[in-house]
C-alpha atoms as a PDB file:
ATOM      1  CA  UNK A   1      27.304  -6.995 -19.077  1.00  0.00           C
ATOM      2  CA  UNK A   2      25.939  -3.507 -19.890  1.00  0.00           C
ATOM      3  CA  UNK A   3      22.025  -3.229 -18.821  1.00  0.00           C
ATOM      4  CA  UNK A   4      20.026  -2.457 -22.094  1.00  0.00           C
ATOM      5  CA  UNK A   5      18.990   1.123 -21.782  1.00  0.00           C
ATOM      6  CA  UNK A   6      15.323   2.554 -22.774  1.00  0.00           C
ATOM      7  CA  UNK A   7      13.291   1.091 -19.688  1.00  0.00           C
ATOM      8  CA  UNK A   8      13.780   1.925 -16.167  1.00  0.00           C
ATOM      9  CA  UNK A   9      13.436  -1.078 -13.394  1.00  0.00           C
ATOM     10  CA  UNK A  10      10.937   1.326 -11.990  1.00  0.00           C
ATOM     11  CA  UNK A  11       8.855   1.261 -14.619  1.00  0.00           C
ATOM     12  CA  UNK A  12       9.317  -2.519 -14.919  1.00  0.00           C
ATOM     13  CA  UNK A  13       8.446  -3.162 -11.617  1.00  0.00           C
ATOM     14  CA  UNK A  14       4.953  -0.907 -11.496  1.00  0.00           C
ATOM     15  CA  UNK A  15       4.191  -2.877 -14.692  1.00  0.00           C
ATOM     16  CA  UNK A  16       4.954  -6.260 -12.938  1.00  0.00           C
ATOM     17  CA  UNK A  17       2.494  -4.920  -9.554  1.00  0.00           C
ATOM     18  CA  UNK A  18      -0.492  -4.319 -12.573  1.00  0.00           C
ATOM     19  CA  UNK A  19      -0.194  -7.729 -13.995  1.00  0.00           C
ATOM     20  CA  UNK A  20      -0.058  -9.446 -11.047  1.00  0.00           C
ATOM     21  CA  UNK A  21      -3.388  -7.804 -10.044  1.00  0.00           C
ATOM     22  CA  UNK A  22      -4.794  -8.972 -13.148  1.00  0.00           C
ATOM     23  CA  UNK A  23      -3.600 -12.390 -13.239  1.00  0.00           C
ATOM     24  CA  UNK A  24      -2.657 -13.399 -10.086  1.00  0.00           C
ATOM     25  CA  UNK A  25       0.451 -15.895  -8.974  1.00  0.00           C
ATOM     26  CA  UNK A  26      -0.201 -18.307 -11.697  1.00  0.00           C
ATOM     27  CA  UNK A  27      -0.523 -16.120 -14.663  1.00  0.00           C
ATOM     28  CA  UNK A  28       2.887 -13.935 -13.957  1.00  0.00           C
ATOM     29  CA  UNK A  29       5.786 -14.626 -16.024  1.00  0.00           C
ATOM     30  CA  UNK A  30       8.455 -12.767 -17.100  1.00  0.00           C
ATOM     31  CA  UNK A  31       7.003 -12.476 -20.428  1.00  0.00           C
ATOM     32  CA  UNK A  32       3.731 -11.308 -19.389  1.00  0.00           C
ATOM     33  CA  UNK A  33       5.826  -8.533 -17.732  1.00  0.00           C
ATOM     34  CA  UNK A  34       7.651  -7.730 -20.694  1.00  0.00           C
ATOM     35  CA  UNK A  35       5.028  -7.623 -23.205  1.00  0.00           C
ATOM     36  CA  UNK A  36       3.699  -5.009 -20.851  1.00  0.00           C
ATOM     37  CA  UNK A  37       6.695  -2.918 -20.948  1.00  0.00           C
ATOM     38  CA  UNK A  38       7.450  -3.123 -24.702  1.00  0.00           C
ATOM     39  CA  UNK A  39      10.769  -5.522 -24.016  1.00  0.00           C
ATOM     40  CA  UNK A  40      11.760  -8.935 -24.720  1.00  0.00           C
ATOM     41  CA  UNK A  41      11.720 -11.409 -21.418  1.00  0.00           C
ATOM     42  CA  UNK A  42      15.278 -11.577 -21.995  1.00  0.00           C
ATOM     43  CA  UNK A  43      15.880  -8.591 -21.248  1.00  0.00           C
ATOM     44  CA  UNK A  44      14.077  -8.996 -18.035  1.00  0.00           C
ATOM     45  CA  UNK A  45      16.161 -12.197 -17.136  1.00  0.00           C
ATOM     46  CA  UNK A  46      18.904  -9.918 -17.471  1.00  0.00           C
ATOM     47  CA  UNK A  47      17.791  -7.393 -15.350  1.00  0.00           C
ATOM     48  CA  UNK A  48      16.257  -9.591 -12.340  1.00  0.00           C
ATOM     49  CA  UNK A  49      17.468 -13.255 -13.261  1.00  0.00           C
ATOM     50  CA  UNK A  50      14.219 -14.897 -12.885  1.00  0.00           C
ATOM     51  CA  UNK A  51      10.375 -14.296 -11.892  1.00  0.00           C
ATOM     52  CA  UNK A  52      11.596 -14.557  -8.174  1.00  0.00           C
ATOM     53  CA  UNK A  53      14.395 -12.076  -8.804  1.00  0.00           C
ATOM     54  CA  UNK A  54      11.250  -9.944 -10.329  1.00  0.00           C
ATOM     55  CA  UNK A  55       9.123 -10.243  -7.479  1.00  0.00           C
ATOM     56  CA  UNK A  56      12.204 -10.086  -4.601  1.00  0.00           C
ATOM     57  CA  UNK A  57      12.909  -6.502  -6.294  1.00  0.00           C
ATOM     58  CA  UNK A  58       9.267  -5.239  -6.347  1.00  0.00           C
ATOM     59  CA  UNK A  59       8.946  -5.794  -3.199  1.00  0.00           C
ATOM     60  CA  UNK A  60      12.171  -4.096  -2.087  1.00  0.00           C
ATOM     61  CA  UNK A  61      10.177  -1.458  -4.332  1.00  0.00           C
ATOM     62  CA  UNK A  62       7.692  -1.610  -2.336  1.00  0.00           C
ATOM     63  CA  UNK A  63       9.063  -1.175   1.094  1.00  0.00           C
ATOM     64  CA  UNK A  64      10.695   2.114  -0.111  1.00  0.00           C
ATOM     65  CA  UNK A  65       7.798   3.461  -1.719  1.00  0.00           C
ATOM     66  CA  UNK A  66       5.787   3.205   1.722  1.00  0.00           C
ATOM     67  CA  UNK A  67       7.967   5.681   3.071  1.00  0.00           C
ATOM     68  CA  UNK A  68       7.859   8.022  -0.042  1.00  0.00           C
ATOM     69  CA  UNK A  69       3.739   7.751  -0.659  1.00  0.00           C
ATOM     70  CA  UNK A  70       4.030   8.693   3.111  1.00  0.00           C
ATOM     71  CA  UNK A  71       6.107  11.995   2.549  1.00  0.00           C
ATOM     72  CA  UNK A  72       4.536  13.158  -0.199  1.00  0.00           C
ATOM     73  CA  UNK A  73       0.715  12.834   1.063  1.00  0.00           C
ATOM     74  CA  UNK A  74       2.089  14.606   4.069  1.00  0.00           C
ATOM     75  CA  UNK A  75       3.309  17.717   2.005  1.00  0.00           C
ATOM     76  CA  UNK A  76      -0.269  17.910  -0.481  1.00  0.00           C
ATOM     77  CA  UNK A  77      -2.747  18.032   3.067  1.00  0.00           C
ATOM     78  CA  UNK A  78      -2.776  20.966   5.788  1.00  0.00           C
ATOM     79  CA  UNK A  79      -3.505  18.392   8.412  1.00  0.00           C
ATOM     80  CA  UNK A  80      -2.183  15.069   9.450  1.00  0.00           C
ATOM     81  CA  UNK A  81      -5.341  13.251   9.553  1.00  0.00           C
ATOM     82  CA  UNK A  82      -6.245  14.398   5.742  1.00  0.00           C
ATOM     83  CA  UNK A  83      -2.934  12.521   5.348  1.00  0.00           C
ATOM     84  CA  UNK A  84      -3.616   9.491   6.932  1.00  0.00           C
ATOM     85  CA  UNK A  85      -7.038   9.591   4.933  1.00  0.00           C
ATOM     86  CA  UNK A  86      -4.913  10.140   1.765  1.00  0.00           C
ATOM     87  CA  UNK A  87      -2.224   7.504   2.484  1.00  0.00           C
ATOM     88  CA  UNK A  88      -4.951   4.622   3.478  1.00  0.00           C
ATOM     89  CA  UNK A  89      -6.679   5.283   0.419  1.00  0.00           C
ATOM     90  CA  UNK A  90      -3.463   6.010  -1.934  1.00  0.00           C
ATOM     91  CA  UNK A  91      -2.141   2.615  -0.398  1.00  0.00           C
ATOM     92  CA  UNK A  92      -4.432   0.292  -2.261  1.00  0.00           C
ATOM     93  CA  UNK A  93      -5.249   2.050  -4.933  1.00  0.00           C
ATOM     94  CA  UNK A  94      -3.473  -0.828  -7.071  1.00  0.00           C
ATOM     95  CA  UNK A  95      -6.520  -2.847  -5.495  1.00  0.00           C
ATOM     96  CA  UNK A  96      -9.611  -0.651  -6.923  1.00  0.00           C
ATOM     97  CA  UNK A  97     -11.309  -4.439  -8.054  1.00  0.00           C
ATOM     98  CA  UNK A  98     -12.082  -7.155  -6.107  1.00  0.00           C
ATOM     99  CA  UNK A  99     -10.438  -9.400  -8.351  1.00  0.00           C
ATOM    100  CA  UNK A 100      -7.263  -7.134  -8.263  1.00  0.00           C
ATOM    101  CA  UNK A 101      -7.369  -7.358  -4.144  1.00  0.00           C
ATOM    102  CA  UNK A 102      -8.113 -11.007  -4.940  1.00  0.00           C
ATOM    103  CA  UNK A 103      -4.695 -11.909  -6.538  1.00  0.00           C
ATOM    104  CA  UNK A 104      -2.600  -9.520  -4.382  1.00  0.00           C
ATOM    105  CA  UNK A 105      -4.035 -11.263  -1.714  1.00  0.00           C
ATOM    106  CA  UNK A 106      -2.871 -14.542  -3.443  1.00  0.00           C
ATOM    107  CA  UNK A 107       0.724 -13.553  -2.987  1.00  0.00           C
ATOM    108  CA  UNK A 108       0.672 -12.342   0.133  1.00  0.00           C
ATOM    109  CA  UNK A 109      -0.248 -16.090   1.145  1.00  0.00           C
ATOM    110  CA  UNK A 110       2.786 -17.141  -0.989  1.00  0.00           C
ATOM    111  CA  UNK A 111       4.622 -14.011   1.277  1.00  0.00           C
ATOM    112  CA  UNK A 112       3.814 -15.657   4.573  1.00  0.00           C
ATOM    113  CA  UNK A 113       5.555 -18.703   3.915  1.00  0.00           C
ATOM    114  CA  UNK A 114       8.963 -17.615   1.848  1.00  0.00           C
ATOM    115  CA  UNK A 115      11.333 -16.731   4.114  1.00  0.00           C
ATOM    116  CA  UNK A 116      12.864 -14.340   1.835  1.00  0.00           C
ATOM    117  CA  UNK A 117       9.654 -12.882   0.679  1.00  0.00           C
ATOM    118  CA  UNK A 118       8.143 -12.643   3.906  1.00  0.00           C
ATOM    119  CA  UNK A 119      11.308 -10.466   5.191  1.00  0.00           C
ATOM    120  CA  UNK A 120      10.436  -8.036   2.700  1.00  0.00           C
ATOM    121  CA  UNK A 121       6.780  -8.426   3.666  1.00  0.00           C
ATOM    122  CA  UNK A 122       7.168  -7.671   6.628  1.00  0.00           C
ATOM    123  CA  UNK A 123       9.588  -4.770   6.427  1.00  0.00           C
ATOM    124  CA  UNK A 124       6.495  -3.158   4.250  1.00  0.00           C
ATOM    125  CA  UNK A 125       4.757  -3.457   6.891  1.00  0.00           C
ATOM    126  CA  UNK A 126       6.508  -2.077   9.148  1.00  0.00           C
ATOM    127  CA  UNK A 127       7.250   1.393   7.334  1.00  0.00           C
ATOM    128  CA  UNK A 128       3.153   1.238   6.915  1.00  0.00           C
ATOM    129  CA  UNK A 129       2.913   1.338  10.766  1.00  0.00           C
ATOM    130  CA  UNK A 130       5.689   3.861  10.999  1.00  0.00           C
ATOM    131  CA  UNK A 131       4.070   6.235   8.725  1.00  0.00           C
ATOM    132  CA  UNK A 132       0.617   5.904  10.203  1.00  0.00           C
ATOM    133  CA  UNK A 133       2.016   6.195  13.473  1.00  0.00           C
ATOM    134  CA  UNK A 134       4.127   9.485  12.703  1.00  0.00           C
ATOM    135  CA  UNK A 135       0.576  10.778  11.692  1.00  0.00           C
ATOM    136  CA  UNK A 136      -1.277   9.802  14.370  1.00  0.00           C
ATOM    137  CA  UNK A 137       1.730  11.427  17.000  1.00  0.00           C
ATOM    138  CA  UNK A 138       1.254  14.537  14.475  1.00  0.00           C
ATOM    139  CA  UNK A 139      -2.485  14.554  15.226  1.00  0.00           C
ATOM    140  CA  UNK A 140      -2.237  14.132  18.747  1.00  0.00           C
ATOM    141  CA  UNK A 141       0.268  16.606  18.997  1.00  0.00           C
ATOM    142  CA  UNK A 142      -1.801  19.466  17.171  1.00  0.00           C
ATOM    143  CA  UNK A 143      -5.209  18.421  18.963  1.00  0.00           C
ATOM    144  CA  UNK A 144      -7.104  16.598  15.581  1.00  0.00           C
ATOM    145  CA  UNK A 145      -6.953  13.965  18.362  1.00  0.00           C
ATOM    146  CA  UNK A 146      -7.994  14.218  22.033  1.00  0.00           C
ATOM    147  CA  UNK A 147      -5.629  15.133  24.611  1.00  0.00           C
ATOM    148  CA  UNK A 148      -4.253  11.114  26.062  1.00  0.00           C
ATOM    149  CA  UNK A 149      -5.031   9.234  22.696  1.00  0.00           C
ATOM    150  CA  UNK A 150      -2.793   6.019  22.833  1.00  0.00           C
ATOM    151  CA  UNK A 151      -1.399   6.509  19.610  1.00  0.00           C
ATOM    152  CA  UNK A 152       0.731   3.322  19.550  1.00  0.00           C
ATOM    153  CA  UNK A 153      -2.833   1.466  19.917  1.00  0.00           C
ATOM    154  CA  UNK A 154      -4.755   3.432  17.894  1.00  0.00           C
ATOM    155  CA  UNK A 155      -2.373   2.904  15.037  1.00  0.00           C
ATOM    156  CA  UNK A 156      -2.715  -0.995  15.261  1.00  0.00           C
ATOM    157  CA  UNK A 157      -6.373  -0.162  15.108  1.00  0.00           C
ATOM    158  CA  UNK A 158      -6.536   1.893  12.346  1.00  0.00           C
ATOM    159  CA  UNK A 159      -3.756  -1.154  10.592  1.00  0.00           C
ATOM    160  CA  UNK A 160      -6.708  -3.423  11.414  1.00  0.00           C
ATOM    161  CA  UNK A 161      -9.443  -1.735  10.138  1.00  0.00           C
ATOM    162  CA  UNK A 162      -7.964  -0.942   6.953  1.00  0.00           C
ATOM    163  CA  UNK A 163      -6.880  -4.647   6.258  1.00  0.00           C
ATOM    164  CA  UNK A 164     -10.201  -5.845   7.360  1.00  0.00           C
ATOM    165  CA  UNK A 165     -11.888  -3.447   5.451  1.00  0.00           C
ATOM    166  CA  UNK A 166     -10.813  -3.883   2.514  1.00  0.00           C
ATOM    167  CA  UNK A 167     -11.330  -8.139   2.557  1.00  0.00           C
ATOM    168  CA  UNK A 168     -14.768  -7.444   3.690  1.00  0.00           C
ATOM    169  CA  UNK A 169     -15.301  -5.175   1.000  1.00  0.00           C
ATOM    170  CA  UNK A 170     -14.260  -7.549  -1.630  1.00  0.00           C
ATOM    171  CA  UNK A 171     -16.393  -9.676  -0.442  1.00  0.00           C
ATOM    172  CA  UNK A 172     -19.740  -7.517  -0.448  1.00  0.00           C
ATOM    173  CA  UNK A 173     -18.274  -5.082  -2.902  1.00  0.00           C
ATOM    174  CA  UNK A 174     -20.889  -2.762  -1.819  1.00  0.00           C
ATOM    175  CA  UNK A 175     -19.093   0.949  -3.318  1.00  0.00           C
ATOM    176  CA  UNK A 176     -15.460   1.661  -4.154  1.00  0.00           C
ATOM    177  CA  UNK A 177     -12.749   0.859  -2.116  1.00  0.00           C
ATOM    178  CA  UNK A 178     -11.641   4.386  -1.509  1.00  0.00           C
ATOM    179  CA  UNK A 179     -15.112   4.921  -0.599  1.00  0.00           C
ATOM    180  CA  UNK A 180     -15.124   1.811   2.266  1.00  0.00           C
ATOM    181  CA  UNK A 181     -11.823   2.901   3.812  1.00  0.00           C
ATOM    182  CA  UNK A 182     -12.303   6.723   4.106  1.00  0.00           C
ATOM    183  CA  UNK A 183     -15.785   5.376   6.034  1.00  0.00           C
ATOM    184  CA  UNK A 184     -13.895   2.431   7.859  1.00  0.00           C
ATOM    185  CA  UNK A 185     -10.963   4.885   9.055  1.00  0.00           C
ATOM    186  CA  UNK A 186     -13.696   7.815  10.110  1.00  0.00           C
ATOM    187  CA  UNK A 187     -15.293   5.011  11.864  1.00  0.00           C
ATOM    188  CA  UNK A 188     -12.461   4.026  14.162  1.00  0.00           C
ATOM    189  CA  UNK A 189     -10.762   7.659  14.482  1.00  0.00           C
ATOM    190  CA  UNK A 190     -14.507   9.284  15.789  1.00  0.00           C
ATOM    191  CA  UNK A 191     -13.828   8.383  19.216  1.00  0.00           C
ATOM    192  CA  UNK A 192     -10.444  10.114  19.797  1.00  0.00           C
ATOM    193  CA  UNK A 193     -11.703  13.219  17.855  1.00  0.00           C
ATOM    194  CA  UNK A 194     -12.388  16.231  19.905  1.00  0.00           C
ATOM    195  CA  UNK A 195     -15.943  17.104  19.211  1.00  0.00           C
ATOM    196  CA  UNK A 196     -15.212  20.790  17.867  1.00  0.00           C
ATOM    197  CA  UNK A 197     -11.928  19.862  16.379  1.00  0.00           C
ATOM    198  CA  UNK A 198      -9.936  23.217  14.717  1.00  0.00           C
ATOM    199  CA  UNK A 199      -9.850  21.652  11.732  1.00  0.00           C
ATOM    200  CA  UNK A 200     -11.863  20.080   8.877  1.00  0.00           C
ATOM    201  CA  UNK A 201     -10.792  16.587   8.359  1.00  0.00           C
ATOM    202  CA  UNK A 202      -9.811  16.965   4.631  1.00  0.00           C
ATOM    203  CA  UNK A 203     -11.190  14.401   1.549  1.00  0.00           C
ATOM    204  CA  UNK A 204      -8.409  11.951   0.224  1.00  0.00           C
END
């Protein structure tokens, strides 16, 4: 059957991500996602079959979009570690409340324990390490960090910090989010910076 035109599944699915940060797993349906878009929930049953169908494709979505966000922050800063800066904060900006990170949260619990879901978890993660990694090799590579860094275990450091940051911030909710991870990554990259470094780590 023909797909009803008007409304790309891209747009569908970055409507579905900002209702499930403002509902959380119990208030999604396909109808809540619809109404958001302008279409019918049939037509979203047609397109993804059913709310798992919806959330199995967003975070396909999502595991190709970590790779893209990655790219493009690349391109808009001179230096690799404005990038990272850019790409931590850019990462949850779909988070910027605590009861948004709240309800993501929520189904990332679900993630953990649906096979299917947790694949696709999982492979998100994995192109977030990539990514940081390739800009941490970048930095190393151009001196931004000092000569020896161990990149491989600096990027599960700076995965660590930016996940823990950003629970510990929803729970203190002391500034903005942005504003806790640009501080929380500094934080953890300080060490491995030379102390005159040729550059000027740029603002996100």
């Amino acid at each position: 059957m023909a797909r009803p035109r008007g409304v790309e599944d891209a747009v569908i699915l970055r409507a579905a991500s900002g209702v499930m940060g403002r509902v959380g797993p119990a208030g999604l349906t396909l109808a809540a996602v619809a109404r958001e878009v302008g279409l019918v929930p049939g037509t979203l049953v047609q397109r993804f079959g059913s709310k798992r169908g919806l959330l199995l494709a967003l975070a396909d979505r999502s595991a190709a979009e970590a790779g893209e966000l990655a790219g493009r922050v690349r391109r808009e800063h001179d230096t690799a570690l404005g990038a990272l800066t850019a790409l931590t904060v850019e990462t949850l900006s779909e988070v910027a409340t605590p009861e948004s990170f709240a309800h993501h949260l929520a189904f990332l619990c679900a993630d953990l324990t649906d096979p299917e879901l947790y694949e696709r978890a999982l492979a998100v993660h994995r192109a977030q390490t990539r990514a940081v990694g390739e800009l941490l090799a970048e930095a190393a590579a151009t001196g931004e960090l000092r000569a020896g860094t161990d990149v491989a275990a600096l990027t599960r450091t700076v995965q660590a910090v930016t996940a823990g940051a950003g629970l510990t911030w929803a729970l203190d909710r002391e500034g903005t989010l942005g504003e806790r991870m640009r501080h929380e990554l500094g934080v953890a990259l300080s060490p491995h910076v030379p102390s005159h470094p040729a550059h000027d780590q740029e603002e996100a």
